[in-house]
N, C-alpha and C. Protein backbone atom coordinates (compact mmCIF):
# COMPACT_ATOMS: atom_id res chain seq x y z
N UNK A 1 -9.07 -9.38 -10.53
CA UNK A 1 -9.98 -8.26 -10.69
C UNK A 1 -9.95 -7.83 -12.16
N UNK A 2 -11.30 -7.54 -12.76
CA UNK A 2 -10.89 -7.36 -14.05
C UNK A 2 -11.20 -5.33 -14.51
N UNK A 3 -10.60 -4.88 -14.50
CA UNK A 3 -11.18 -3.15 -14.43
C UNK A 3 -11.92 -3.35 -15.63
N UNK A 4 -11.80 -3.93 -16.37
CA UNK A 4 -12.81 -3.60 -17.87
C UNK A 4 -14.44 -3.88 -17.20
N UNK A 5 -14.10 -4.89 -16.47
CA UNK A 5 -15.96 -5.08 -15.85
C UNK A 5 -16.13 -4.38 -15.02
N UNK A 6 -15.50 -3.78 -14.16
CA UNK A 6 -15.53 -2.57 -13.22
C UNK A 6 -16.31 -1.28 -14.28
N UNK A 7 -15.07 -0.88 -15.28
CA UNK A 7 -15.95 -0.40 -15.78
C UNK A 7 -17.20 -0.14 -16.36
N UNK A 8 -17.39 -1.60 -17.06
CA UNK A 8 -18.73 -1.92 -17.71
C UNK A 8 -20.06 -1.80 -16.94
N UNK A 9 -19.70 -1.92 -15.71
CA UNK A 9 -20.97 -1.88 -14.85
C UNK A 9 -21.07 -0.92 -14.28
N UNK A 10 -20.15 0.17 -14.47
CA UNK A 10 -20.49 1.67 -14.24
C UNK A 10 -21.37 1.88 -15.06
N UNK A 11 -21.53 1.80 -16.14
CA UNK A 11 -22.30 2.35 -17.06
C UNK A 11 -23.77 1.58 -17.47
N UNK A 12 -24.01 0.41 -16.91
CA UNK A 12 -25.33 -0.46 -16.75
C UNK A 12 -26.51 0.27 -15.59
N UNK A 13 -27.23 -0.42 -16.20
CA UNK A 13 -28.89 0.39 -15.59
C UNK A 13 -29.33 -1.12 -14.93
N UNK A 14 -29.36 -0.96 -13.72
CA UNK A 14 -29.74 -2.51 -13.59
C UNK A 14 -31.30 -2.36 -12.53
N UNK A 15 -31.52 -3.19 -12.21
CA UNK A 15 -33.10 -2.97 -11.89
C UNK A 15 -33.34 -2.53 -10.22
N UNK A 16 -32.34 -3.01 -9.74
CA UNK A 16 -32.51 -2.10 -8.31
C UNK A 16 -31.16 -1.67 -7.80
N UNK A 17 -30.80 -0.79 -7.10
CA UNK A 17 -29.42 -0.77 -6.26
C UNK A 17 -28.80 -1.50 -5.66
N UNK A 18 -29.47 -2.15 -5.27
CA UNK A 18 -28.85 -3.59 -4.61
C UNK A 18 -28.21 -4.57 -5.30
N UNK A 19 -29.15 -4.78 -6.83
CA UNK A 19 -28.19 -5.71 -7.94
C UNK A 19 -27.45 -4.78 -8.39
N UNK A 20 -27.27 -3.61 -8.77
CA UNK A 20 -25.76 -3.10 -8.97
C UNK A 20 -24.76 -3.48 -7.75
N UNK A 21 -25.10 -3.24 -6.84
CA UNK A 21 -23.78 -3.40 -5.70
C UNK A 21 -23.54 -5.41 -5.64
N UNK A 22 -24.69 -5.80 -5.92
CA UNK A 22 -23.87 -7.11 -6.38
C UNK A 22 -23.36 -7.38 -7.64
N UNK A 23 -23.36 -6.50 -8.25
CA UNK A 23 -22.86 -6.65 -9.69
C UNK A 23 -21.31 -6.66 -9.57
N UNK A 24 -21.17 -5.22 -8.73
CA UNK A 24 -20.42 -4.52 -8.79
C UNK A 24 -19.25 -5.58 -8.32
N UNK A 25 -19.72 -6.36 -7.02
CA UNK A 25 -18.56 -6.87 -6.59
C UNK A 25 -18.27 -8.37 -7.08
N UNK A 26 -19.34 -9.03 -7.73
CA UNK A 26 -19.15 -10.08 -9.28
C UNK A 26 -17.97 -9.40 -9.90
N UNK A 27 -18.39 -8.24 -9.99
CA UNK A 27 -16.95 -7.28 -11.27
C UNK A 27 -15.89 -7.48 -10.58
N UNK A 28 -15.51 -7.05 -9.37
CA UNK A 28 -14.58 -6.60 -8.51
C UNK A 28 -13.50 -8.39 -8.83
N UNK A 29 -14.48 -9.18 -8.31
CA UNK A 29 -13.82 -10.94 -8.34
C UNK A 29 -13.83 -11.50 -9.87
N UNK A 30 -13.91 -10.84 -11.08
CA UNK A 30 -13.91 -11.31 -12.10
C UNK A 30 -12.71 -11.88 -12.66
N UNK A 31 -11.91 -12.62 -13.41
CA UNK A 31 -11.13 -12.96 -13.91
C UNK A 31 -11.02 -12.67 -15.25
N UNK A 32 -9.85 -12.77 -16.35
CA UNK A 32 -9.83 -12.07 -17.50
C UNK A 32 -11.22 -12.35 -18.62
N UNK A 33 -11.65 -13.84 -18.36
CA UNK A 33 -12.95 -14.16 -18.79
C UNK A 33 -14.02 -13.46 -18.52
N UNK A 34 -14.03 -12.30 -17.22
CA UNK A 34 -15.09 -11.51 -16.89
C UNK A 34 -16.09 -12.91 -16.37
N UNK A 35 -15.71 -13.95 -15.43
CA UNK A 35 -16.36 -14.89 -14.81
C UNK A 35 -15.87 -15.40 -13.50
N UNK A 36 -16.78 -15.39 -12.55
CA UNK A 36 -15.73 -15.64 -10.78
C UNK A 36 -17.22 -16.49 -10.34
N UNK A 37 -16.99 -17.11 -8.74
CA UNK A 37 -17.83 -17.90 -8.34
C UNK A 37 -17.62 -18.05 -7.17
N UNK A 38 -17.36 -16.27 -6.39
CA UNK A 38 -17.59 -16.40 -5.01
C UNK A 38 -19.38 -17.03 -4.71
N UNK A 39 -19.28 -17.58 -3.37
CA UNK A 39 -20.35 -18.35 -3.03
C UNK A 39 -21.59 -16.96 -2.72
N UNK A 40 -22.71 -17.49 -2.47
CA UNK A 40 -24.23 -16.50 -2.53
C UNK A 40 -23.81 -15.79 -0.81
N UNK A 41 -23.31 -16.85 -0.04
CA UNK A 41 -23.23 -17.00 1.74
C UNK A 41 -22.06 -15.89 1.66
N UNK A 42 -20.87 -15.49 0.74
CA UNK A 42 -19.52 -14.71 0.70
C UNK A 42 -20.28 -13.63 0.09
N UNK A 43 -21.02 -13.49 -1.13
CA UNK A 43 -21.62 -12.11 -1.44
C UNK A 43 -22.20 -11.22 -0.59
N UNK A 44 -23.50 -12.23 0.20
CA UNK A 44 -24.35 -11.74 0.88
C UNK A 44 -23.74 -11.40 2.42
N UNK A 45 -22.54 -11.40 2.58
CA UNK A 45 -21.46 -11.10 4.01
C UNK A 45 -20.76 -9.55 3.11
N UNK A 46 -20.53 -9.61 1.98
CA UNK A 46 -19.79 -8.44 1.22
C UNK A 46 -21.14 -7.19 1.22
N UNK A 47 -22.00 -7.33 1.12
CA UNK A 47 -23.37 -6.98 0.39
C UNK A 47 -24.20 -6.52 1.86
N UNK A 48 -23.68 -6.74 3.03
CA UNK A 48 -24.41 -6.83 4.02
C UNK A 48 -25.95 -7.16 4.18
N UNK A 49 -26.53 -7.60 3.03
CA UNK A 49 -27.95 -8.38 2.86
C UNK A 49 -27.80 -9.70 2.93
N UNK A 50 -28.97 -10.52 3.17
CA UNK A 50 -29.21 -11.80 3.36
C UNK A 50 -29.03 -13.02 2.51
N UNK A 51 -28.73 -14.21 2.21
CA UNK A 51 -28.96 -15.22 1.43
C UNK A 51 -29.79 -15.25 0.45
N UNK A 52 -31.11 -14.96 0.83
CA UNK A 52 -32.36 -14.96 -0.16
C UNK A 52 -32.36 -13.90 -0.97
N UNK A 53 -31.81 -12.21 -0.53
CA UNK A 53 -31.75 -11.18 -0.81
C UNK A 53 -30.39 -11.38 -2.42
N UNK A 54 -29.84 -12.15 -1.74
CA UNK A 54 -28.84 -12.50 -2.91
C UNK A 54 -29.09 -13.00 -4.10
N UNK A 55 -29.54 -14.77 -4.09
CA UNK A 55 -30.47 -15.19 -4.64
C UNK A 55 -31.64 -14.02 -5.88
N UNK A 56 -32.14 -13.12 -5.16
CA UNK A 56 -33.16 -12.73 -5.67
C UNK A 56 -32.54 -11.52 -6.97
N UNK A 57 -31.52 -10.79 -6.13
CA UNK A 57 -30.83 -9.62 -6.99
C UNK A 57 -30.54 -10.76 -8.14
N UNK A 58 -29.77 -11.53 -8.28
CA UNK A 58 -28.79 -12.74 -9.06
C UNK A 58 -29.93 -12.92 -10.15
N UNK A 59 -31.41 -13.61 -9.63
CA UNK A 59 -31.85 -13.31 -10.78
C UNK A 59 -32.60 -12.13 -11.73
N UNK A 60 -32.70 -10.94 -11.13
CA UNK A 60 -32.91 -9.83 -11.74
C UNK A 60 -31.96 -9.56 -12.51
N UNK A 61 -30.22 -9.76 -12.15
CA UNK A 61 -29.41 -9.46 -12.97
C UNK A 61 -29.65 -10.43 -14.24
N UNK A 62 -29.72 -12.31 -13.97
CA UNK A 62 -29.81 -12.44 -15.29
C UNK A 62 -31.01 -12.39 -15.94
N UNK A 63 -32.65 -11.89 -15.68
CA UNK A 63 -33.29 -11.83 -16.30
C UNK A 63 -32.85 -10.16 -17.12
N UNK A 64 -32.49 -9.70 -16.50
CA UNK A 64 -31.87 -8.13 -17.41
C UNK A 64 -30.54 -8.37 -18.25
N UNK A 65 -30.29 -9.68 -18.64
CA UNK A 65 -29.24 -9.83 -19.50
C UNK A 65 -27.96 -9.46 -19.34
N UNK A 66 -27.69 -9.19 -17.67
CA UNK A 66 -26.44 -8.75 -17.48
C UNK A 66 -25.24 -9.56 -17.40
N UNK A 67 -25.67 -10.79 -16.85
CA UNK A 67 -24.88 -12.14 -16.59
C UNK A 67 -25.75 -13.45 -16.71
N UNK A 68 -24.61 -14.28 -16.68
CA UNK A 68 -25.16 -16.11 -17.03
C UNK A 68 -24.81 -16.71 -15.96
N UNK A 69 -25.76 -17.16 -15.28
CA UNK A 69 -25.49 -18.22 -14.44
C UNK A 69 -25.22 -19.64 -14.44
N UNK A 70 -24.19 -20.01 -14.51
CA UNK A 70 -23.85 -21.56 -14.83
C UNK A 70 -23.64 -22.35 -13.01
N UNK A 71 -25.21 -22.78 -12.85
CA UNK A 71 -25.46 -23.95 -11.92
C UNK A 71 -23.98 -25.00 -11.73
N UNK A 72 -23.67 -25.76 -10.40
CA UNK A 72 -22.60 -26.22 -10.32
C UNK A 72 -22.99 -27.15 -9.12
N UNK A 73 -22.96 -28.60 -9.30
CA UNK A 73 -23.24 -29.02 -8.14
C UNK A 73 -21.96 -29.70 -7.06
N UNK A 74 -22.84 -28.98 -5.91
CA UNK A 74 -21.46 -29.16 -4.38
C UNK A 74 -20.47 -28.02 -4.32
N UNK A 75 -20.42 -27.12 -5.08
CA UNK A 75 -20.10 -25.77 -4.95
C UNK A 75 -20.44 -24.61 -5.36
N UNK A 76 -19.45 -23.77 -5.45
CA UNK A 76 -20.77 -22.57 -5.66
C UNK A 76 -20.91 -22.23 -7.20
N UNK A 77 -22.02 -21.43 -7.99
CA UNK A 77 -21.99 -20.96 -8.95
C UNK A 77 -21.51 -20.83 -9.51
N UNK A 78 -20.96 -20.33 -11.00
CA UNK A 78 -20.14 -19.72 -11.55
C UNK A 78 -20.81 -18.76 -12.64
N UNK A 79 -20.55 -17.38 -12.27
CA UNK A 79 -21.78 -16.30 -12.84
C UNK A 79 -20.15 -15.10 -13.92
N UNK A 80 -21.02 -15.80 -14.85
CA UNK A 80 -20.02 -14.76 -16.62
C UNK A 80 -20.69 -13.34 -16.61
N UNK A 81 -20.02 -12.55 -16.72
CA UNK A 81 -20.34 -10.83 -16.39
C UNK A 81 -21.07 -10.90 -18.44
N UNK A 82 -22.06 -10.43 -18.75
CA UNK A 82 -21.94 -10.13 -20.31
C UNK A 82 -21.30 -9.04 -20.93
N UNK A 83 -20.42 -9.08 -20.17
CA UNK A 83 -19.19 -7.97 -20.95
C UNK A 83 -18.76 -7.82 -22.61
N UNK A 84 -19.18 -6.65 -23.21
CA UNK A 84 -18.84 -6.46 -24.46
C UNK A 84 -17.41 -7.12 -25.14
N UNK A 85 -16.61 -7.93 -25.33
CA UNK A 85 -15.66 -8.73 -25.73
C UNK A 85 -14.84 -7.46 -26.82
N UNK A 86 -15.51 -6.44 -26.78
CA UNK A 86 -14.61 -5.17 -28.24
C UNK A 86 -13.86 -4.46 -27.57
N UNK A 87 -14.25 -4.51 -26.35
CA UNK A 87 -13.55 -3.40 -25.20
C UNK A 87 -12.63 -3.92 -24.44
N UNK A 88 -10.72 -3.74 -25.29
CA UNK A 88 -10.15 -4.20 -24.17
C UNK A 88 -8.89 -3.49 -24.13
N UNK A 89 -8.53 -3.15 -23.30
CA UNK A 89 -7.37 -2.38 -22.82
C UNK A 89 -5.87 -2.98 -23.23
N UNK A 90 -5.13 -1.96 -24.01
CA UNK A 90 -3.71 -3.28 -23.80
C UNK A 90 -2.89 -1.68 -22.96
N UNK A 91 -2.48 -2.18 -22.36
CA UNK A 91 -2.17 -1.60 -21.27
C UNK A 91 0.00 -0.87 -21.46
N UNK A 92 -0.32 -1.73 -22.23
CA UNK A 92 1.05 -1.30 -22.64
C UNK A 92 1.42 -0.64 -23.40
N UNK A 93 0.64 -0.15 -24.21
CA UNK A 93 0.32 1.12 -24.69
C UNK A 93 -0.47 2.43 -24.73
N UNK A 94 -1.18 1.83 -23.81
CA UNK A 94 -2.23 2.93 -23.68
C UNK A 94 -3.24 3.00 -24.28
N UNK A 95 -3.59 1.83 -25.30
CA UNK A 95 -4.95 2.44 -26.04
C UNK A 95 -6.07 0.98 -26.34
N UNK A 96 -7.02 1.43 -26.47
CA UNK A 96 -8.55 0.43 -25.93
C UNK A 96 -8.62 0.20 -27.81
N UNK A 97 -8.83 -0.43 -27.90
CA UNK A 97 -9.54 -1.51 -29.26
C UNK A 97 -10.32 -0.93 -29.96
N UNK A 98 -11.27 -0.56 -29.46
CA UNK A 98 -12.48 0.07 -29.99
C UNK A 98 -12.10 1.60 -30.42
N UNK A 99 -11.17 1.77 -31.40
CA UNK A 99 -11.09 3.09 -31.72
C UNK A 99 -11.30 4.12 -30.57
N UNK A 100 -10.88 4.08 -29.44
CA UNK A 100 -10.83 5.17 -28.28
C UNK A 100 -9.58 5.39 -28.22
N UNK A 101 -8.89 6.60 -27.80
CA UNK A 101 -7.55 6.43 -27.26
C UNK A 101 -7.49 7.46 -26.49
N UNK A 102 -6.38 6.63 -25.93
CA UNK A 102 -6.42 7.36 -24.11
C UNK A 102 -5.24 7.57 -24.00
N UNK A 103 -4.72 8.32 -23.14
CA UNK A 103 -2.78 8.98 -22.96
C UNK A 103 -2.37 7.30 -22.40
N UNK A 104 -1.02 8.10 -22.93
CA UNK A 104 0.11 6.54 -22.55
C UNK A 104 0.25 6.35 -21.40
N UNK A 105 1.16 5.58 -21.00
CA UNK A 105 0.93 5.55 -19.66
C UNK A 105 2.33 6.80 -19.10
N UNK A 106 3.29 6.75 -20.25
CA UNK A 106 4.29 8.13 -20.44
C UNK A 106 3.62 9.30 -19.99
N UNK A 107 2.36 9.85 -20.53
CA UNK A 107 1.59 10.68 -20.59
C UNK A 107 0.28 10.79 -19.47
N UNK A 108 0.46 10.24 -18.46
CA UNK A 108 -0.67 9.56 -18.05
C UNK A 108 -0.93 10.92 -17.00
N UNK A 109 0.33 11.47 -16.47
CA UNK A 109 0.10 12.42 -15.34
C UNK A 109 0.65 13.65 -15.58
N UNK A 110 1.40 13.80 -16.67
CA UNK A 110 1.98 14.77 -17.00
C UNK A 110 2.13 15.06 -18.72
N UNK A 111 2.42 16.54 -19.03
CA UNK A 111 2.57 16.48 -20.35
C UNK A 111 3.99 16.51 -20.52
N UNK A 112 3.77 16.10 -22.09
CA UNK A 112 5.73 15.83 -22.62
C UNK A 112 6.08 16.69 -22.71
N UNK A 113 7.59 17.23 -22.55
CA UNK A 113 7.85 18.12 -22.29
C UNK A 113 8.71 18.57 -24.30
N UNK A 114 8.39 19.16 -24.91
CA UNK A 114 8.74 19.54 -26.56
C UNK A 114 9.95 20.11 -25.95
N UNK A 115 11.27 19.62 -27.40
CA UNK A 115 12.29 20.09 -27.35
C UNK A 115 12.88 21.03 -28.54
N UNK A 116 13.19 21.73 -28.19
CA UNK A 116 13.57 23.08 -29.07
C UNK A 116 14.54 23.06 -30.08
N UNK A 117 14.58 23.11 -30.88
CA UNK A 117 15.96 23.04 -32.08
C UNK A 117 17.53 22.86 -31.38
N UNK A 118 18.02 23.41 -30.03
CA UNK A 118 19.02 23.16 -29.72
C UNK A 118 19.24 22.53 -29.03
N UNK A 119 18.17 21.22 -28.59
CA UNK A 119 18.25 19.95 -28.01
C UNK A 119 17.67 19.85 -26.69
N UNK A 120 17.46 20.90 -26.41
CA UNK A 120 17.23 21.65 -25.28
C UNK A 120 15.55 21.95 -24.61
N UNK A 121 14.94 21.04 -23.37
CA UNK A 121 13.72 21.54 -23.18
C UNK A 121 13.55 23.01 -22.91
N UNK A 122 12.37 23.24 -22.65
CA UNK A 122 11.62 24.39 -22.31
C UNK A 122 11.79 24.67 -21.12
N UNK A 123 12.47 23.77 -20.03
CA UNK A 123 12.70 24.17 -18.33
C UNK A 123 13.85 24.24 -18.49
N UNK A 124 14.95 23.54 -19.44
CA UNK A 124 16.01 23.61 -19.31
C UNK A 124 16.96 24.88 -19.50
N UNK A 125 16.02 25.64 -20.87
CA UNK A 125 16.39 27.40 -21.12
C UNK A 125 15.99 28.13 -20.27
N UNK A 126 14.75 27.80 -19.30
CA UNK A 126 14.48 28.82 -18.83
C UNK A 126 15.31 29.04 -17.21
N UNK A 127 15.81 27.57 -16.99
CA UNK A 127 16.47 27.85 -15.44
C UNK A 127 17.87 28.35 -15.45
């Protein structure tokens, strides 16, 4: 699963609701390449729409430049998310590439707690 394409396709305008929710779950099966190749017959069972219905979203997505479809014969597809390549998380620190920064993962649920000249936190004087 790759969350960077999770995310990326939060933020895409795609041409009907239906190709977002197949987008969405292209994203969901992506690999670090932002590229997977569940079959049209496995989407369209995820998607609760039809074969053809699949088919049809698939190419709205790549005529809207969202993904590449690389044809494969005797199995299934293999469809590349066009994921921005600037946007990437290192996770071990907490902060995205693209000049964003986001709390650590130290920081992620709570704030740090500042220590006072006598070594001492702020819960620790007060209990």
């Amino acid at each position: 699963m790759s969350i960077e394409a999770l995310g990326w396709v939060k933020n895409q305008t795609c041409p009907t609701p239906t190709s977002k929710l197949v987008l969405f779950v292209l994203a969901n099966y992506a690999d670090e390449k932002h590229s997977c190749y569940p079959s049209e017959k496995h989407l369209a069972q995820i998607c609760q729409i039809n074969d053809r219905s699949i088919r049809r979203n698939l190419t709205l997505l790549q005529d809207a430049g969202l993904l590449t479809i690389k044809h494969r014969l005797g199995t299934s597809n293999r469809y590349f998310l066009k994921v921005p390549q600037g946007v990437v998380t290192d996770n071990r620190r907490g902060v995205v590439t693209d000049n964003r920064r986001v709390r650590s993962l130290v920081t992620a649920n709570t704030k740090e707690i500042l220590k006072t000249k006598t070594g001492k936190n702020k819960n620790e004087l007060a209990g």
